[in-house]
PDB file of N, CA and C in Angstrom:
ATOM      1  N   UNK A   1       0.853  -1.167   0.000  1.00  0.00           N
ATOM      2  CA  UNK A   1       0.000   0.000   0.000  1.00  0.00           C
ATOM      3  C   UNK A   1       0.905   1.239   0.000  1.00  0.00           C
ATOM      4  N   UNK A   2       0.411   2.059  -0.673  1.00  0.00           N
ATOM      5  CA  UNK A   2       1.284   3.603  -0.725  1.00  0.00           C
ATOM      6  C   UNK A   2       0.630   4.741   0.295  1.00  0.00           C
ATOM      7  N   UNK A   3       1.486   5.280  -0.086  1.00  0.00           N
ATOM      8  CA  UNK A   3       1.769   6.432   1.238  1.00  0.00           C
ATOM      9  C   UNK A   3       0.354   7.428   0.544  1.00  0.00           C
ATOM     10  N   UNK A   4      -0.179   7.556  -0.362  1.00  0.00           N
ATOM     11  CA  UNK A   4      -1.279   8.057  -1.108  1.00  0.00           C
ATOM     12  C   UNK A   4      -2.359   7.347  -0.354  1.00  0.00           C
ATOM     13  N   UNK A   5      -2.216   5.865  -1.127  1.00  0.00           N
ATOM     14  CA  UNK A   5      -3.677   5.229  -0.437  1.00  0.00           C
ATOM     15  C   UNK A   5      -3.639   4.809   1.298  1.00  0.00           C
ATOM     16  N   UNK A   6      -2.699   5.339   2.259  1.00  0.00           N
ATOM     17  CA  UNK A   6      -3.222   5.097   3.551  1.00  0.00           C
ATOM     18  C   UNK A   6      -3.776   6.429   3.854  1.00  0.00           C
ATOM     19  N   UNK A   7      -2.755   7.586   3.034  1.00  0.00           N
ATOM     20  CA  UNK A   7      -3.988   8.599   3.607  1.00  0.00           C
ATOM     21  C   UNK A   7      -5.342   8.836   3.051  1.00  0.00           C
ATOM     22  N   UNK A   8      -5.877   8.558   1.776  1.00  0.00           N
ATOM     23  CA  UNK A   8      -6.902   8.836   1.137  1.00  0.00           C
ATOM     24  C   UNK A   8      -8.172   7.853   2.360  1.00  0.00           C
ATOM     25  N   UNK A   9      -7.251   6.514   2.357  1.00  0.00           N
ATOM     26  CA  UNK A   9      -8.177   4.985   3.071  1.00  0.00           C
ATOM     27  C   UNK A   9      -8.111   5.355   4.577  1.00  0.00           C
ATOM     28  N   UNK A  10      -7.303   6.047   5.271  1.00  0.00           N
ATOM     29  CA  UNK A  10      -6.972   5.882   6.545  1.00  0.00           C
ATOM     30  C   UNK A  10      -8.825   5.911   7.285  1.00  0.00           C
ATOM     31  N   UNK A  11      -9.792   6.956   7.044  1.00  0.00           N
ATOM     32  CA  UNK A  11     -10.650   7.146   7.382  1.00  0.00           C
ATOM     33  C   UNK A  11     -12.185   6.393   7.233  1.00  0.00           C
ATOM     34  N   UNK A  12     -12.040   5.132   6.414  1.00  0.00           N
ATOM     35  CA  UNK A  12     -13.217   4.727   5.662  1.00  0.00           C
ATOM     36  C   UNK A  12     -12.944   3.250   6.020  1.00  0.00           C
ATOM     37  N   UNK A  13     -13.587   2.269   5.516  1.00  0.00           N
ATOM     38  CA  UNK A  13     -13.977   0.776   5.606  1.00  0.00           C
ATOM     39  C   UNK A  13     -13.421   0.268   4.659  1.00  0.00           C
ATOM     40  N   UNK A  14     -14.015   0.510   3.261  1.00  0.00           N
ATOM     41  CA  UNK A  14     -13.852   0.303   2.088  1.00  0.00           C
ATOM     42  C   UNK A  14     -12.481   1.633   1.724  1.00  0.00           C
ATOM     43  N   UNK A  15     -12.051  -0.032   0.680  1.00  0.00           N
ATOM     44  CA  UNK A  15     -10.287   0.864   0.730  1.00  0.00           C
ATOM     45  C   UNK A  15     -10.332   1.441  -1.527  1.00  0.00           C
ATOM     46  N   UNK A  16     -10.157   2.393  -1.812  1.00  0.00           N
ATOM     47  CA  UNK A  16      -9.969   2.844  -2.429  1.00  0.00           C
ATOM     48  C   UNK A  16      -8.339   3.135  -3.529  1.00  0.00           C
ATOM     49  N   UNK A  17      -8.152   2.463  -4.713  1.00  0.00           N
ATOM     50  CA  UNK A  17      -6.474   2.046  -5.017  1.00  0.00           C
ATOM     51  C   UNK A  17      -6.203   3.091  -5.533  1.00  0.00           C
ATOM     52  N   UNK A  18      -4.866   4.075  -5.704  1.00  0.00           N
ATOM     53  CA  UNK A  18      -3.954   4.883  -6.603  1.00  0.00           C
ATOM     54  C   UNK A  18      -4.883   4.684  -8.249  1.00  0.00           C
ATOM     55  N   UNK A  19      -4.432   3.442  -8.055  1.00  0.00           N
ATOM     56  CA  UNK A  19      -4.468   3.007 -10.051  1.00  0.00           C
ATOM     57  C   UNK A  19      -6.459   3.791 -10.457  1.00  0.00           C
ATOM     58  N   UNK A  20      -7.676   3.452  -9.344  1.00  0.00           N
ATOM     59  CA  UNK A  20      -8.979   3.858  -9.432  1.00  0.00           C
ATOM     60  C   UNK A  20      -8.734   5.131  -9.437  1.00  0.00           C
ATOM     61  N   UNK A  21      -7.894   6.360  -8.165  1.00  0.00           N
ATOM     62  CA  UNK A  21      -8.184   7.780  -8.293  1.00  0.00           C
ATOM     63  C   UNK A  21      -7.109   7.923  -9.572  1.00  0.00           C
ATOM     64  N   UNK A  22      -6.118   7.250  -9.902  1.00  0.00           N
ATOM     65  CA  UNK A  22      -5.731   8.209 -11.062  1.00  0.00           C
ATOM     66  C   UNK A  22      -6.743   7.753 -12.832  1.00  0.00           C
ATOM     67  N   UNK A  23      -7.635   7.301 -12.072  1.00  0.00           N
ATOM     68  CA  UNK A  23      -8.462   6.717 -13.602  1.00  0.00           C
ATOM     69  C   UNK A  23      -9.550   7.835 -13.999  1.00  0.00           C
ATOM     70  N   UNK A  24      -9.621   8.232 -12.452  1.00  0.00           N
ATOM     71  CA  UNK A  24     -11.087   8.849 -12.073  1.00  0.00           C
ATOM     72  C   UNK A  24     -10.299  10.802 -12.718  1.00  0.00           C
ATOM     73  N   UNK A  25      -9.153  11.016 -12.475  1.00  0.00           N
ATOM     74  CA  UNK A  25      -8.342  12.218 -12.979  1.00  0.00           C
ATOM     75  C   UNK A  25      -8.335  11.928 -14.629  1.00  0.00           C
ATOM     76  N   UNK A  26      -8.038  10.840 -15.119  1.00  0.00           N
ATOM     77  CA  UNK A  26      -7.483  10.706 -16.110  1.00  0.00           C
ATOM     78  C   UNK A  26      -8.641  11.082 -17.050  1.00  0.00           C
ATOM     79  N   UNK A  27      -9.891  10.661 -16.630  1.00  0.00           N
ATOM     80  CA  UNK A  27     -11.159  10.313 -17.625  1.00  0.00           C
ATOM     81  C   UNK A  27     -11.866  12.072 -17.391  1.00  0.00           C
ATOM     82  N   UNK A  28     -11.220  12.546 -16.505  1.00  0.00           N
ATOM     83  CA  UNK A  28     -11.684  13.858 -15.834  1.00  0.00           C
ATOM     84  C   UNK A  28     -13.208  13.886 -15.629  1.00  0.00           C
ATOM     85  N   UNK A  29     -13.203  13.037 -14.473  1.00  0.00           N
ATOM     86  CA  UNK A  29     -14.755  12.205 -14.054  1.00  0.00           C
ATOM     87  C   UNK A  29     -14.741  12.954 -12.524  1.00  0.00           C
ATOM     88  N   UNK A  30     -16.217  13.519 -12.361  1.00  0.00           N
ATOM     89  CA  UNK A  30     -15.979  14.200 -11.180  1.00  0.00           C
ATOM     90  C   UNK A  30     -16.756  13.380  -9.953  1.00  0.00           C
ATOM     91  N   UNK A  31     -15.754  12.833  -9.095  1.00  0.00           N
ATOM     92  CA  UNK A  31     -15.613  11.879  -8.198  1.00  0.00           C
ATOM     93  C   UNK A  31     -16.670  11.536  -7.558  1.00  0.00           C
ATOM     94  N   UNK A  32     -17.165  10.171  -7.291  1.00  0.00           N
ATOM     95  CA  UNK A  32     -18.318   9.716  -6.614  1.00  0.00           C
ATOM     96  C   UNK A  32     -17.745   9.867  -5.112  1.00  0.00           C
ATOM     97  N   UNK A  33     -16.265  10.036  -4.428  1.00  0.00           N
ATOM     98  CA  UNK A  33     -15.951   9.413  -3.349  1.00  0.00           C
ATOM     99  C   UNK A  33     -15.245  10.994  -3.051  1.00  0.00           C
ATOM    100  N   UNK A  34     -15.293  11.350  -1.916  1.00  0.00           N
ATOM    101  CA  UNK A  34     -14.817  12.625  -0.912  1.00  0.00           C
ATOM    102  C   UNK A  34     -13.406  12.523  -1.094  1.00  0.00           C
ATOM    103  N   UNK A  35     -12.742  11.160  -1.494  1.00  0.00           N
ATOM    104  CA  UNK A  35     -11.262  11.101  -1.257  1.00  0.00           C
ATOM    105  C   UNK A  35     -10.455  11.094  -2.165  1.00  0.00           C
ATOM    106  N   UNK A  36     -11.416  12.299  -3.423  1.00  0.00           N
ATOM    107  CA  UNK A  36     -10.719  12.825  -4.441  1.00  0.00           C
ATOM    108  C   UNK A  36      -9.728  13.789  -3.556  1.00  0.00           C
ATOM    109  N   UNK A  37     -10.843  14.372  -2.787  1.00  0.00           N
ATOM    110  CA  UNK A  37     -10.638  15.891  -2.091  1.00  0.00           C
ATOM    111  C   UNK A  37      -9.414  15.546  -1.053  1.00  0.00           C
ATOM    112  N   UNK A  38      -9.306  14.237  -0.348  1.00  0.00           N
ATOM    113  CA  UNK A  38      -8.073  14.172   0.569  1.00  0.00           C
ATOM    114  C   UNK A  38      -7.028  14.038  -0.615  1.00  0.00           C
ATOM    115  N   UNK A  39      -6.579  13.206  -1.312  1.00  0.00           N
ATOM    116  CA  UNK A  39      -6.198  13.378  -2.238  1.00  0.00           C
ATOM    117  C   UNK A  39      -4.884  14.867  -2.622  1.00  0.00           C
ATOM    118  N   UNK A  40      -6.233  15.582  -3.193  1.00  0.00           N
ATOM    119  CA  UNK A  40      -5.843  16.747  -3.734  1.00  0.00           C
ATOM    120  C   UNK A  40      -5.232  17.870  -2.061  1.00  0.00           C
ATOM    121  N   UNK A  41      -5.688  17.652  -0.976  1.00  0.00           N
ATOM    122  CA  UNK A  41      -5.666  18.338   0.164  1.00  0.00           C
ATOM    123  C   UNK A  41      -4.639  17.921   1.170  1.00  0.00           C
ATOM    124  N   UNK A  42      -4.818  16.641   1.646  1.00  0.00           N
ATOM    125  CA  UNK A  42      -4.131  15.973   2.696  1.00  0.00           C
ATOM    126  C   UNK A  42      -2.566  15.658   2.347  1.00  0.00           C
ATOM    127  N   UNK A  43      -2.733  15.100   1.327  1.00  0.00           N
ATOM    128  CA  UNK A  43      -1.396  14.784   0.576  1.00  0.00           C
ATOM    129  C   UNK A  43      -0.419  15.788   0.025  1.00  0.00           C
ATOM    130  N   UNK A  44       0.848  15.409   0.594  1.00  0.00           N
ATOM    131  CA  UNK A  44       1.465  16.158   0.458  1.00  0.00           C
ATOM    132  C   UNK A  44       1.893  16.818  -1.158  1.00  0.00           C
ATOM    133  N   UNK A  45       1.911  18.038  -1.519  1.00  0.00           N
ATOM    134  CA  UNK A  45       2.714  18.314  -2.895  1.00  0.00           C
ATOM    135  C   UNK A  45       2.940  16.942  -3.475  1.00  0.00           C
ATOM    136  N   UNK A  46       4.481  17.200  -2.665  1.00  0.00           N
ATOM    137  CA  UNK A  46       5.476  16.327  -3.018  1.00  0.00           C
ATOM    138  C   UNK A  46       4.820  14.773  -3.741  1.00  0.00           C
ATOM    139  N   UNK A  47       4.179  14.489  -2.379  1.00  0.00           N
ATOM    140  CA  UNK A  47       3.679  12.792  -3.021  1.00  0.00           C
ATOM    141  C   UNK A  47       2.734  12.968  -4.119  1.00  0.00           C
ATOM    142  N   UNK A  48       1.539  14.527  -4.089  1.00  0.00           N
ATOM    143  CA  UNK A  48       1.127  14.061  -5.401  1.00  0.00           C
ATOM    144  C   UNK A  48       1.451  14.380  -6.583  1.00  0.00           C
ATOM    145  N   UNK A  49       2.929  15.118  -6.750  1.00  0.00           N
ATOM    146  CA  UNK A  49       3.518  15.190  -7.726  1.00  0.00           C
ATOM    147  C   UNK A  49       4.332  13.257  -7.660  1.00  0.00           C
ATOM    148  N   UNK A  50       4.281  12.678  -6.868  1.00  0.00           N
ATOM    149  CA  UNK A  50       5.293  11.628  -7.015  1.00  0.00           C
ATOM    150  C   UNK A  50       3.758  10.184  -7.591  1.00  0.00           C
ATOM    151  N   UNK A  51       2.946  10.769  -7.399  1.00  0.00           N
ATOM    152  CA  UNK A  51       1.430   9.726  -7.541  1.00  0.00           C
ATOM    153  C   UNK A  51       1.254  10.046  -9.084  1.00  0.00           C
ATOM    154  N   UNK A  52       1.123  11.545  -9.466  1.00  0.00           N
ATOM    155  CA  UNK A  52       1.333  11.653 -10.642  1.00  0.00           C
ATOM    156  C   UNK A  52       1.973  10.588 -11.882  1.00  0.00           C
ATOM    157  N   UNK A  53       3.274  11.265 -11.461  1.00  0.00           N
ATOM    158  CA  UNK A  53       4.267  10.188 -12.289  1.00  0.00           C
ATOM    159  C   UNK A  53       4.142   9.147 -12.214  1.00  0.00           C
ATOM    160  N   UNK A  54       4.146   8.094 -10.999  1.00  0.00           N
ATOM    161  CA  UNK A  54       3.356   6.947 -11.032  1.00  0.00           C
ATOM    162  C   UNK A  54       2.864   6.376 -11.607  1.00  0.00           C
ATOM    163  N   UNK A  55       1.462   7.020 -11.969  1.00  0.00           N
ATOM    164  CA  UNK A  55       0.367   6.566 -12.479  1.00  0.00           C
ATOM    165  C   UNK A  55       0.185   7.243 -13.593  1.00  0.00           C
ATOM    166  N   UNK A  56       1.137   7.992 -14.841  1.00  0.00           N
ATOM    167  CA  UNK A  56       1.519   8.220 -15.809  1.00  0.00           C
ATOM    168  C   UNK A  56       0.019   9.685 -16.077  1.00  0.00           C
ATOM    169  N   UNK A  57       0.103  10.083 -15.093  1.00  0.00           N
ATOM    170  CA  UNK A  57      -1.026  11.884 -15.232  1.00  0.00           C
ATOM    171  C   UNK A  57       0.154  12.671 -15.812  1.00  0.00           C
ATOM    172  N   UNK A  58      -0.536  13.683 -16.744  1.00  0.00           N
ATOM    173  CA  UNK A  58      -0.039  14.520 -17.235  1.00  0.00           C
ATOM    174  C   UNK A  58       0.171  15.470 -15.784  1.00  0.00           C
ATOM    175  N   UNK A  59       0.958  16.291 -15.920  1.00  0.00           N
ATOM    176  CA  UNK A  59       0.948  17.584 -14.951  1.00  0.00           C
ATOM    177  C   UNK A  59      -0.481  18.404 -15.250  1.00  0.00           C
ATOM    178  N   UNK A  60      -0.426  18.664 -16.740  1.00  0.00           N
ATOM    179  CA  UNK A  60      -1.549  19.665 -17.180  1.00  0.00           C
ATOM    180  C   UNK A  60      -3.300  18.726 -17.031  1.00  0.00           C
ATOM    181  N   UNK A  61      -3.336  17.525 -17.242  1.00  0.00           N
ATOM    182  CA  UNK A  61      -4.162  16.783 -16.801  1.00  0.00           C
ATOM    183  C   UNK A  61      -4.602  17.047 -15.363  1.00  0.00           C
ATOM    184  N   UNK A  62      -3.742  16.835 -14.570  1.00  0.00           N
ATOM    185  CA  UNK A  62      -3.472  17.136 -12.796  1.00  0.00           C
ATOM    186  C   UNK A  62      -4.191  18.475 -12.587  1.00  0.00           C
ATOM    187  N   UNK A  63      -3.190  19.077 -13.095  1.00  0.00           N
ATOM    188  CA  UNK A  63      -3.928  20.958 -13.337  1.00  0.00           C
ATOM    189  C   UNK A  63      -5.262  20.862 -13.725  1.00  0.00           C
ATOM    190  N   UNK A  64      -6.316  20.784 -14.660  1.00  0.00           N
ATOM    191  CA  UNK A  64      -7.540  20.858 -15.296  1.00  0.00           C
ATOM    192  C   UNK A  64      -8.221  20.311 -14.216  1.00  0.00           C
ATOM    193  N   UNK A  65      -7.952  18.915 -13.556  1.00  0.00           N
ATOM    194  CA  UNK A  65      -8.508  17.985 -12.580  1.00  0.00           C
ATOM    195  C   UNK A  65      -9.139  19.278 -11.595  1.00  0.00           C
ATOM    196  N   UNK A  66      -8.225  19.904 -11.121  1.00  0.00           N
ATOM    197  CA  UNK A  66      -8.353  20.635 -10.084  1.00  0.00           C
ATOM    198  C   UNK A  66      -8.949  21.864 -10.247  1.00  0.00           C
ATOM    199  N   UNK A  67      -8.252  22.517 -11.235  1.00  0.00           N
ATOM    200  CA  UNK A  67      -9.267  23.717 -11.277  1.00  0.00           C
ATOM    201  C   UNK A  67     -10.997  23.655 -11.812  1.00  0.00           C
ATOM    202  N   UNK A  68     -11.135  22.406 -12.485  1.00  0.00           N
ATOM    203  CA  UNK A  68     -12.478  21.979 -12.611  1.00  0.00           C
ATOM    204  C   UNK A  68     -13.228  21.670 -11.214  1.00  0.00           C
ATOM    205  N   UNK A  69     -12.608  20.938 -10.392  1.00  0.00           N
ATOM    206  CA  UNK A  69     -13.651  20.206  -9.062  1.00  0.00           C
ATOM    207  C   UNK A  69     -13.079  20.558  -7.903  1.00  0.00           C
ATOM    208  N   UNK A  70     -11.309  20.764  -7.821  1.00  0.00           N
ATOM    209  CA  UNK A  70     -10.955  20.786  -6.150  1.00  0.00           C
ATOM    210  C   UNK A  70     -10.861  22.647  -6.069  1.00  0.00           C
ATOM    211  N   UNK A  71     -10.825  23.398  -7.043  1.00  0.00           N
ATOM    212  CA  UNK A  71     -10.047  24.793  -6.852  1.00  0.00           C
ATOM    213  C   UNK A  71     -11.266  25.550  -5.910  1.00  0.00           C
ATOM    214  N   UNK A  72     -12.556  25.352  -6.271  1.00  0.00           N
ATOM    215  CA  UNK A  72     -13.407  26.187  -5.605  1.00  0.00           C
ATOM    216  C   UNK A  72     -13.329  26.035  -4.178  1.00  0.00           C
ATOM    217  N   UNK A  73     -12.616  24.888  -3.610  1.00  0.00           N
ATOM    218  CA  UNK A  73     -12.338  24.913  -2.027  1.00  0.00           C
ATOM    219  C   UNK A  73     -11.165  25.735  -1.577  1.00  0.00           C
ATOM    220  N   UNK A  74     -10.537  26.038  -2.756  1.00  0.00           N
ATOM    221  CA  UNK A  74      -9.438  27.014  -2.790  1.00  0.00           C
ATOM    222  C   UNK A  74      -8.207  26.117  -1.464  1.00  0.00           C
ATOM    223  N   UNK A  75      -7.314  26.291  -1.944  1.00  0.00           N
ATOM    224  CA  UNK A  75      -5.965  25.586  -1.387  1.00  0.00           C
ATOM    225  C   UNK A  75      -4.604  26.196  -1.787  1.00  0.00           C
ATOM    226  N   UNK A  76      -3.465  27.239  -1.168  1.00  0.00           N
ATOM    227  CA  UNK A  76      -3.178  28.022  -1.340  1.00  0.00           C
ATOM    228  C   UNK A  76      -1.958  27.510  -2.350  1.00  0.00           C
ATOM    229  N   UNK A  77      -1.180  25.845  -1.526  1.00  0.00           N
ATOM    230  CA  UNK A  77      -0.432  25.382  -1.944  1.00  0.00           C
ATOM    231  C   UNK A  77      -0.299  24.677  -2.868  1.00  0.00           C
ATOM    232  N   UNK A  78      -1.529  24.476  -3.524  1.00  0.00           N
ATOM    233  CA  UNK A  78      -1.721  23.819  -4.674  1.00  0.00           C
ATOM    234  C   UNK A  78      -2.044  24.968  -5.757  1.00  0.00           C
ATOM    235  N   UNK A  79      -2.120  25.960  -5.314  1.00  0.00           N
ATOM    236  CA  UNK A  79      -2.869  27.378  -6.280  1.00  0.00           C
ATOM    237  C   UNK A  79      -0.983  27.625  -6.613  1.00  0.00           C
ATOM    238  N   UNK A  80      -0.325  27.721  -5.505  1.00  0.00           N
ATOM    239  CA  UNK A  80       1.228  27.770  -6.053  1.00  0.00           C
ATOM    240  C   UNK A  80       1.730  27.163  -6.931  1.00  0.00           C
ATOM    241  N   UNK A  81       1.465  25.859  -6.732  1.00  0.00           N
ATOM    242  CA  UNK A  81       2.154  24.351  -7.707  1.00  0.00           C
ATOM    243  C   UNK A  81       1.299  24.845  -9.004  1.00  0.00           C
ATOM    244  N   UNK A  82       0.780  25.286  -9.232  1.00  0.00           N
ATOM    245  CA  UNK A  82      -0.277  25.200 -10.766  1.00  0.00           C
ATOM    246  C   UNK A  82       0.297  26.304 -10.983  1.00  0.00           C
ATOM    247  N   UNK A  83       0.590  27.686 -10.537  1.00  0.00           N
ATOM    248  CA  UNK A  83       0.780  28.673 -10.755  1.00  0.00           C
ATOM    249  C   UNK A  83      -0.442  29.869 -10.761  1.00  0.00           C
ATOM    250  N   UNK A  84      -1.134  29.841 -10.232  1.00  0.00           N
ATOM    251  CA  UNK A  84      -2.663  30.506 -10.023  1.00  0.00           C
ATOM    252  C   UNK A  84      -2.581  31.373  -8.757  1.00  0.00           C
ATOM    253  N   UNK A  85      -1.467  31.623  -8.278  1.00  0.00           N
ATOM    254  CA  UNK A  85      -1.738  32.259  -7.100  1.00  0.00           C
ATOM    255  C   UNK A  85      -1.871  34.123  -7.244  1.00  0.00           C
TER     256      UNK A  85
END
């Protein structure tokens, strides 16, 4: 298990994989499950620039993801990483 999916799973029953949230980014499908939002929030930069690559997301894919569904919760450090600040 990755350092992604214990924090996304840490809170729930039912466990949720990397390979499902980066399918759910990829198809730019706006999430049945809250733990898009840990995801994009909880997790550090770093790891989800490292989940990214991983799971073969564009950066600019990553970018669209967010300013479509996570930006309106506004997040300062992710408004940095995109360049939107």
């Amino acid at each position: 298990m990755t350092s992604v999916e214990i924090t996304v799973n840490r809170s729930y029953k039912d466990f949720i994989s990397e390979k499902e949230l980066a399918q759910i980014i990829k198809e730019m499908k706006k999430a049945e499950t809250e733990r898009i939002y840990i995801l994009f929030t909880e997790v550090p930069v770093k790891e989800l620039i490292a989940f990214s690559l991983r799971n073969n997301i564009p950066f600019e894919n990553l970018k669209n993801y967010y300013l479509k569904y996570i930006k309106s919760i506004g997040f300062k450090k992710l408004e940095r990483m995109f360049g939107n600040d």
